[in-house]
Protein backbone atom coordinates (compact mmCIF):
# COMPACT_ATOMS: atom_id res chain seq x y z
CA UNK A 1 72.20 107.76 75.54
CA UNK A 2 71.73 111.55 75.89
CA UNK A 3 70.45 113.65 73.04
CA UNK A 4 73.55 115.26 71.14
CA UNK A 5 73.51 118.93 69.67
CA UNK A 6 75.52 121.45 68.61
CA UNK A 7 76.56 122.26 72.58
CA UNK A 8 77.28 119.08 73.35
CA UNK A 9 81.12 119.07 74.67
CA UNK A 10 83.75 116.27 72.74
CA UNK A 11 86.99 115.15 73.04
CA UNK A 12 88.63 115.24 69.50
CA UNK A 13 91.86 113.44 69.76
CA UNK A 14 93.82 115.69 72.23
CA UNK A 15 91.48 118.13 72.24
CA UNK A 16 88.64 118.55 74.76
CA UNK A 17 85.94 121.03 73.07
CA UNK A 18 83.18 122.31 74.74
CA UNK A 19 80.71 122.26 71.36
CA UNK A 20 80.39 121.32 68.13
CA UNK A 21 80.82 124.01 66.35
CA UNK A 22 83.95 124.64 64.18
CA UNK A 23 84.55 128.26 62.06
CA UNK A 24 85.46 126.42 58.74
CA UNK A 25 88.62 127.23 57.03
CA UNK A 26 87.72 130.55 55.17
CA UNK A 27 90.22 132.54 52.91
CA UNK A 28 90.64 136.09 53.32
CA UNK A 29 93.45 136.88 51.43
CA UNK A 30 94.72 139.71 54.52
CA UNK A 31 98.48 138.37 55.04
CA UNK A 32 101.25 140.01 53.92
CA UNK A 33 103.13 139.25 50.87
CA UNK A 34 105.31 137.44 52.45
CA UNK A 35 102.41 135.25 53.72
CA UNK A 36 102.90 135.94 57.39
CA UNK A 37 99.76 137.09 59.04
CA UNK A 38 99.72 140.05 61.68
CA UNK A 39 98.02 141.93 64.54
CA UNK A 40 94.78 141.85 62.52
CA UNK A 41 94.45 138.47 61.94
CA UNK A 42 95.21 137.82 65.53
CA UNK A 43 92.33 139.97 66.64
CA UNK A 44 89.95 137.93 64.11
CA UNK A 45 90.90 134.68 65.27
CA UNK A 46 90.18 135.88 68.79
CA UNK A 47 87.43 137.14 68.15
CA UNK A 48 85.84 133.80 67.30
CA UNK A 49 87.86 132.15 69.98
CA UNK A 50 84.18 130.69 71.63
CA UNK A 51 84.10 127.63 68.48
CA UNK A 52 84.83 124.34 69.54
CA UNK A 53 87.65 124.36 67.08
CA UNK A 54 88.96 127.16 64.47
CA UNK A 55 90.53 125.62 61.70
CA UNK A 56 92.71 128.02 60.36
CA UNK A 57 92.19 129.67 56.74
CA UNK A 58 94.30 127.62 54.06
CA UNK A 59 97.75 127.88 54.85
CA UNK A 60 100.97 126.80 51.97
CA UNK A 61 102.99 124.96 52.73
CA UNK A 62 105.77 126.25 50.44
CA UNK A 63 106.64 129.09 48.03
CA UNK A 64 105.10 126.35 45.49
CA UNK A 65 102.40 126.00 47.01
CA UNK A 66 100.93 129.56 46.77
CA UNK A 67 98.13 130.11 44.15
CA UNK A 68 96.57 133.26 45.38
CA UNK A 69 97.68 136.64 46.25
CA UNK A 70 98.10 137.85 50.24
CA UNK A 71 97.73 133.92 51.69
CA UNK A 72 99.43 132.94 54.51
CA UNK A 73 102.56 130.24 55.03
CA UNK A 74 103.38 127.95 57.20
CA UNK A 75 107.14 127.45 55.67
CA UNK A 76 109.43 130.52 56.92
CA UNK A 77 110.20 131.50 60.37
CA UNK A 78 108.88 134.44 60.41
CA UNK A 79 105.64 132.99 59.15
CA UNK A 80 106.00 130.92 62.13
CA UNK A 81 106.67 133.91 64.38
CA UNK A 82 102.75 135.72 62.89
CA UNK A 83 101.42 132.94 63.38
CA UNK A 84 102.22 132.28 67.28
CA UNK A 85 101.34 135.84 67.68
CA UNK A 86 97.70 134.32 66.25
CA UNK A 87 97.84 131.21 68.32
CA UNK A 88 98.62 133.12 71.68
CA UNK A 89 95.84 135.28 71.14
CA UNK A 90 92.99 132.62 70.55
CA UNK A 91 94.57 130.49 73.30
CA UNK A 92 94.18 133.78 75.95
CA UNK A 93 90.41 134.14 75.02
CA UNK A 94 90.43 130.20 76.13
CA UNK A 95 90.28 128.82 72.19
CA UNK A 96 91.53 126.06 70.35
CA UNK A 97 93.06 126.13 66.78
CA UNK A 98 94.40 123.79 63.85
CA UNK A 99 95.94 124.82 60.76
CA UNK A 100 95.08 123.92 57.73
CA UNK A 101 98.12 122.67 55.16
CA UNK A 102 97.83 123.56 51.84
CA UNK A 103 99.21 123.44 48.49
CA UNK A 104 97.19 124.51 45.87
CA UNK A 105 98.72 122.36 42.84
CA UNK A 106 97.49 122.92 38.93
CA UNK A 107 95.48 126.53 40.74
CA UNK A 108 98.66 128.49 40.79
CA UNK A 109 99.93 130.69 37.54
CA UNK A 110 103.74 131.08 37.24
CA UNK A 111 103.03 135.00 38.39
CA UNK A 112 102.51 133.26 41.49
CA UNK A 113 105.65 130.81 41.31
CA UNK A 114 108.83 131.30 42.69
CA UNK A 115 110.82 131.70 39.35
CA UNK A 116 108.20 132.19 37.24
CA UNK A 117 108.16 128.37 37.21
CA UNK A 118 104.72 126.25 35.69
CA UNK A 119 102.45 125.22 38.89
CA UNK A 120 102.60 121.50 39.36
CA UNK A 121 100.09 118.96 38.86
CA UNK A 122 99.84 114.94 38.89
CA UNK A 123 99.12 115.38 34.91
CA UNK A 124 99.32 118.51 32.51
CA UNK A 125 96.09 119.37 32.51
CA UNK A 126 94.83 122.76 32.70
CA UNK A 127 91.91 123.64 34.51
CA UNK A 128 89.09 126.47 33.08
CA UNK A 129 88.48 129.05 34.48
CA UNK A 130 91.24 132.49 35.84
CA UNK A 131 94.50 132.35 38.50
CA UNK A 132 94.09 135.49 40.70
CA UNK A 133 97.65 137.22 40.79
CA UNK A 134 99.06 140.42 42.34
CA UNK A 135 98.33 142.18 38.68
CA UNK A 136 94.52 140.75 38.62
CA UNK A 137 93.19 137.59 36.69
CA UNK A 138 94.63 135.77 34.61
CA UNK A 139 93.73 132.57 32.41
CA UNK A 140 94.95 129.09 34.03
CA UNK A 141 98.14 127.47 32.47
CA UNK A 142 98.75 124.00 31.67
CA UNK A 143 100.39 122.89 34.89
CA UNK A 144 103.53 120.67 34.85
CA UNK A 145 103.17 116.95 36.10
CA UNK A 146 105.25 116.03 38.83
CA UNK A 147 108.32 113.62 38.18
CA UNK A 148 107.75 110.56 41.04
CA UNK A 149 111.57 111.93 42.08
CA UNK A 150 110.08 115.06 43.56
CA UNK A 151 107.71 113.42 45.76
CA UNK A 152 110.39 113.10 48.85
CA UNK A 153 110.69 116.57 48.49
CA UNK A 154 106.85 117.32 48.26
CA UNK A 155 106.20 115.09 50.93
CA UNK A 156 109.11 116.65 53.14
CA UNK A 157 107.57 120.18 52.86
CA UNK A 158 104.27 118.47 54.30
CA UNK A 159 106.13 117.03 57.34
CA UNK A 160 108.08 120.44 57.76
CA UNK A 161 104.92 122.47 57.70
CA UNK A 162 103.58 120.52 59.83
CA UNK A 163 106.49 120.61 62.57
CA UNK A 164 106.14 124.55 62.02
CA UNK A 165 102.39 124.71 63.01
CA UNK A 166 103.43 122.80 66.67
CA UNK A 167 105.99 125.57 66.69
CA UNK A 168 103.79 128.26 66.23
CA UNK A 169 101.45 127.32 69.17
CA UNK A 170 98.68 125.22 67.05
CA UNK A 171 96.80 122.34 68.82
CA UNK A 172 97.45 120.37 65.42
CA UNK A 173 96.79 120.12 61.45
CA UNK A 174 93.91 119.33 58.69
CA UNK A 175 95.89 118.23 55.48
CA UNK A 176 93.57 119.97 53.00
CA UNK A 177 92.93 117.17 50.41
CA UNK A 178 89.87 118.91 48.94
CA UNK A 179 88.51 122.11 46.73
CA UNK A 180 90.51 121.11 43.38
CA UNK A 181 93.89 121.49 45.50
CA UNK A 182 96.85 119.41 44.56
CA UNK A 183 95.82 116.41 47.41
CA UNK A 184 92.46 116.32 45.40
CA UNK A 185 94.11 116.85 41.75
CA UNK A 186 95.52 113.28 42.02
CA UNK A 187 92.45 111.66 44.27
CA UNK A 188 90.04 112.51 41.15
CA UNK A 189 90.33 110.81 37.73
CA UNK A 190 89.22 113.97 35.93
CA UNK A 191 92.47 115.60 36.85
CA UNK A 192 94.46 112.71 37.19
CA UNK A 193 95.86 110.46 33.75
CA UNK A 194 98.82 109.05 35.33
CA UNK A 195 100.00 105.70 34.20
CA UNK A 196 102.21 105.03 37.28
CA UNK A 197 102.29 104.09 40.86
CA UNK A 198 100.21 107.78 41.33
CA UNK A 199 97.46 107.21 38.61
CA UNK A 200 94.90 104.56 37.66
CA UNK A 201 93.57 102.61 40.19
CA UNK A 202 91.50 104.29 43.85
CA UNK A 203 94.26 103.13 45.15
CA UNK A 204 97.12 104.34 43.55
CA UNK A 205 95.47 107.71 43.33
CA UNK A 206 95.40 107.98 46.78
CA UNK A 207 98.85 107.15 47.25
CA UNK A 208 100.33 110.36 47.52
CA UNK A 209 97.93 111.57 49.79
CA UNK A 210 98.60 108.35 52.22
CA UNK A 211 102.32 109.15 52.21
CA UNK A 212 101.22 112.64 53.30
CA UNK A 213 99.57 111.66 56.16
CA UNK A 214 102.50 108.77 57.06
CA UNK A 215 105.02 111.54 57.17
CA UNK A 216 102.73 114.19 59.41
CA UNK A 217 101.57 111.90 61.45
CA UNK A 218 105.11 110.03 62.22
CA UNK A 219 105.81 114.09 62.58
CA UNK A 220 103.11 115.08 65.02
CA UNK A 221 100.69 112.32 66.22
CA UNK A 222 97.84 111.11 64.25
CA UNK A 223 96.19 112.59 67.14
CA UNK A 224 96.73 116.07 66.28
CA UNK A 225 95.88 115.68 62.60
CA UNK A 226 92.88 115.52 60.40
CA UNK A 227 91.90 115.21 56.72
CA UNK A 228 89.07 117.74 54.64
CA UNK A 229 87.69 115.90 51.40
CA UNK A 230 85.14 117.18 48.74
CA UNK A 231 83.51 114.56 47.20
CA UNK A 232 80.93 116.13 44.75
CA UNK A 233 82.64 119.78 44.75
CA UNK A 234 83.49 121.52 41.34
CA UNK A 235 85.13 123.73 42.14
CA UNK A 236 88.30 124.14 40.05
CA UNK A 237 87.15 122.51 37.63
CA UNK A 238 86.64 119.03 39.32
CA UNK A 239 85.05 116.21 38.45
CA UNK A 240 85.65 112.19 39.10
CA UNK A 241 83.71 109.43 36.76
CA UNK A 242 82.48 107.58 39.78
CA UNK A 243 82.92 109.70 42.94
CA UNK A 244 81.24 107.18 45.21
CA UNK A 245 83.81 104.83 44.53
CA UNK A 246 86.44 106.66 44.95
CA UNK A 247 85.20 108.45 48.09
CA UNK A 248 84.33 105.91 49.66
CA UNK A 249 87.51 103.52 49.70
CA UNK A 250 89.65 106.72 50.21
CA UNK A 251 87.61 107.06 53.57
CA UNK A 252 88.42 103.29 54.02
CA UNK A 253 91.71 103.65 53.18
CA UNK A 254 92.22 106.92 55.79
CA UNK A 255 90.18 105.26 58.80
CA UNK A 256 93.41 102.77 59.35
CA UNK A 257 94.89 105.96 60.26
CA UNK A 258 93.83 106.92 63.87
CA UNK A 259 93.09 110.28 62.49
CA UNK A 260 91.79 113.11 64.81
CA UNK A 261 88.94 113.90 62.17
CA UNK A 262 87.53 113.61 58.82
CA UNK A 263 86.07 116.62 57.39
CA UNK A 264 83.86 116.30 54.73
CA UNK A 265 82.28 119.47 52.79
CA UNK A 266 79.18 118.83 50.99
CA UNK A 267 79.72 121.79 48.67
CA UNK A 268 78.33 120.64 45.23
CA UNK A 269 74.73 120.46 46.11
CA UNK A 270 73.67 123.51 44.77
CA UNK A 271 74.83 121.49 40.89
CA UNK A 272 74.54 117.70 41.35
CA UNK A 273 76.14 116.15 39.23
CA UNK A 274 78.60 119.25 37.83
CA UNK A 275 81.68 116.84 39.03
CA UNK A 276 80.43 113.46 38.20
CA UNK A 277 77.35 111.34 38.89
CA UNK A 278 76.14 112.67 42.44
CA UNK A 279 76.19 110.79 45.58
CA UNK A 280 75.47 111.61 48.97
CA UNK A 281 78.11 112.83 50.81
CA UNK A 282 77.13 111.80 54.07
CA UNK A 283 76.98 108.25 53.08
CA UNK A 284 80.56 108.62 53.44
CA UNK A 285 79.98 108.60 57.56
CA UNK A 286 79.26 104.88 57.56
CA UNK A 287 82.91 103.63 56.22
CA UNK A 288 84.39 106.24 58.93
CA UNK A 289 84.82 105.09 62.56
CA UNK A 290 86.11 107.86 63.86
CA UNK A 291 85.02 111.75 64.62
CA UNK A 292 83.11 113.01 61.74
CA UNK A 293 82.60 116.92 60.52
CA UNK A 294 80.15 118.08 58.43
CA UNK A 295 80.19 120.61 56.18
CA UNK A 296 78.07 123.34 53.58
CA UNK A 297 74.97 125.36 54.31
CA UNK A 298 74.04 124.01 57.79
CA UNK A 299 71.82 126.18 60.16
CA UNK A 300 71.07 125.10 63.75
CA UNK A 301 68.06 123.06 63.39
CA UNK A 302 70.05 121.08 60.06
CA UNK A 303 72.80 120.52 62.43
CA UNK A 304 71.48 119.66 65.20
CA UNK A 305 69.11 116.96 63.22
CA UNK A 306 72.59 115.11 61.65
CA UNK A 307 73.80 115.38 65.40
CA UNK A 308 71.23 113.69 66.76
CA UNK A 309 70.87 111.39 64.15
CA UNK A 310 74.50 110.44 64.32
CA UNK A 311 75.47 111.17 60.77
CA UNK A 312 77.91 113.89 62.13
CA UNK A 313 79.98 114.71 65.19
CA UNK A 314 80.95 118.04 64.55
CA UNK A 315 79.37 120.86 61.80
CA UNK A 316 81.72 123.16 60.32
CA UNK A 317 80.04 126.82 59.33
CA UNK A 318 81.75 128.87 57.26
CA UNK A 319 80.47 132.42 56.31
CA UNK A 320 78.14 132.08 59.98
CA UNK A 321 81.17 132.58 61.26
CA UNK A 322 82.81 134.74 58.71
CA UNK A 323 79.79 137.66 59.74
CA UNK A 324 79.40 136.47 63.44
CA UNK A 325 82.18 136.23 65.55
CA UNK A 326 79.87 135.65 68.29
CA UNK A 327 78.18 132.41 65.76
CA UNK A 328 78.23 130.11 69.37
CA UNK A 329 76.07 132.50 71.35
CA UNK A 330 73.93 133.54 68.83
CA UNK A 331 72.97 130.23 68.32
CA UNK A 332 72.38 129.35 71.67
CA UNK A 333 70.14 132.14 71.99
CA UNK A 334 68.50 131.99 68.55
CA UNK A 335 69.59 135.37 68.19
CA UNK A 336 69.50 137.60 64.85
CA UNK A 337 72.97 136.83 62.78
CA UNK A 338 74.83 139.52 60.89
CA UNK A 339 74.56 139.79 56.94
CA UNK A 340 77.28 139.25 55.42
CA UNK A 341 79.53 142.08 53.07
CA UNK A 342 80.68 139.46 50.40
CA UNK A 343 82.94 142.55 48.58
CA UNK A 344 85.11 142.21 51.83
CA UNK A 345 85.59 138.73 52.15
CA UNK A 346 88.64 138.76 49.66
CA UNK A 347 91.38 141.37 50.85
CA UNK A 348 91.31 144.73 52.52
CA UNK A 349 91.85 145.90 55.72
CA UNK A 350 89.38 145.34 59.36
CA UNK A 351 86.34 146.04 57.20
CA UNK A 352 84.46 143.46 56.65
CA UNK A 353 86.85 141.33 58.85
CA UNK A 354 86.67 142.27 62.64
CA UNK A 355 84.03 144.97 62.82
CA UNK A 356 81.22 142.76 62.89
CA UNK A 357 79.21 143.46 66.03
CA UNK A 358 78.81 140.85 69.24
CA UNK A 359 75.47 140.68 70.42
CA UNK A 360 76.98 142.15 73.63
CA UNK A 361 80.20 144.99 74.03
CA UNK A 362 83.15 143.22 74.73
């Protein structure tokens, strides 16, 4: 068998890629208010059109589903319409692209809500920690629990969002079911208290996030669509009593799928233990038969090890990326990478976004 690394071509569901690197879903809060992105995220998404896959930045799925300011949609037409405009443009410079489906649950602040209506949870419990609106910060609210009667409707806005991403010229979705995001909000026990079909058991926590992926996949192929997890993140104020458990028959439960992917991020090293006792993330690989991604703090050598190793198909790199449009080549070359400017990563215009130099003029 020959030696795997990071440019080692793979065929992800009904996608050929030529490596194995994917730019990470990254927020950079640049859409309009409307949430439909423009000429400027075109050009960045080009840019970084040499990854095996771009997934997207986190993308609602609904006016419910917002929870930050200047975050792009997936549910109007003329979200639809920016978005193509982004799709073309990766697809010219020979790229391949996914969007990721989001809906950001207890995160949101009524600010953000069309309405002024409570975000929505699986239980009314409010998160620490500030919502970021168009007037600044602002403390989290205790979210409203969802009535079992809006599910359909939830669950329909998935399906729909996902029908719009085809439309707009992606190659297919990741259902974002990580980060403290309404998918995870019910996975976790900290978050969830429901006494119904939703709550309790693994099982029954999971449920929602299983009739997700019934209705996108029925939509689009299973093919086309992947899932992100977060099993010992914080973030959001997460935490599960026994995340191995849980993680590890939700992974069962999803590999019946035929899934494209399973992304999992291993963000929550840096405090072990912070949301519940810690566990290896990568353990999760074994209950997985399908393509695996990898996620959090990789360099080459890292990636190339859990590669090799066969721990990991793919490695997703996030803020690599973010500063090197060029992250492929660079790598190939062991070349210098850019530093970062973390005060542009949230908002603004092309600084900090697509004036980033290549190693070589374009």
């Amino acid at each position: 068998m020959p030696d795997i690394d990071l440019f080692t071509p793979l065929q992800l569901g009904a996608l050929g890629l030529p490596n194995r690197l994917v730019m990470a879903p990254l927020t950079r809060n640049r859409a309009s208010r409307a949430g439909v992105p423009g000429p400027l995220q075109a050009e960045y998404y080009r840019q970084r059109a040499t990854a095996g896959l771009i997934i997207s930045e986190a993308t609602c799925i609904s006016p419910q589903a917002v929870g930050y300011p200047f975050t792009p949609g997936i549910w109007s037409a003329e979200q639809v319409e920016g978005w193509r405009m982004v799709t073309d443009a990766v697809h010219a410079d020979g790229g391949r692209m996914v969007c990721q489906l989001w809906h950001v649950g207890r995160v949101s602040h009524p600010d953000l809500q069309p309405h002024g209506a409570l975000p929505v949870a699986p239980s009314p419990i409010a998160p620490t920690g500030e919502a970021y609106t168009y007037e600044g910060p602002k403390p989290f609210v205790t979210p409203r629990a969802l009535s079992v009667d809006e599910f359909p409707g939830l669950i329909a806005d998935y399906r729909r969002a996902a029908e719009n991403a085809m439309a707009a010229g992606f190659d297919g979705v990741e259902v974002h079911a990580a980060n403290g995001y309404l998918l995870d909000e019910f996975l976790r026990d900290g978050s969830n208290r429901r006494d119904d079909a939703y709550g309790g058991s693994i099982d029954a926590r999971a449920r929602l996030l299983l009739e997700v992926l019934d209705a996108v996949c029925a939509a689009i192929g299973s093919a086309r669509v992947g899932v992100r997890l977060s099993p010992v993140q914080p973030f959001n104020d997460m935490r599960d009593s026994d995340p191995r458990a849980t993680f590890t028959r939700v992974v069962q439960l999803l590999d019946g799928y035929g899934l494209a992917w399973l992304h999992v991020t291993e963000m929550g090293r840096e405090s072990p233990g912070a949301a519940g006792p810690f566990f290896e993330p990568l353990e999760l690989r074994r209950y997985w038969r399908g393509v695996y991604m990898a996620n959090a703090g990789y360099d080459k050598a890292r990636a190339n090890a859990v590669l090799a190793a066969g721990q990991a198909d793919l490695i997703a790199f996030g803020v690599p990326f973010l500063a090197n449009p060029d992250l492929p080549e660079r790598l190939r070359r062991d070349a210098p990478l850019n530093a970062p400017d973390f005060a542009t990563f949230y908002g603004g215009d092309a600084r900090g976004y697509t004036d980033y130099p290549f190693l070589e003029a374009r």
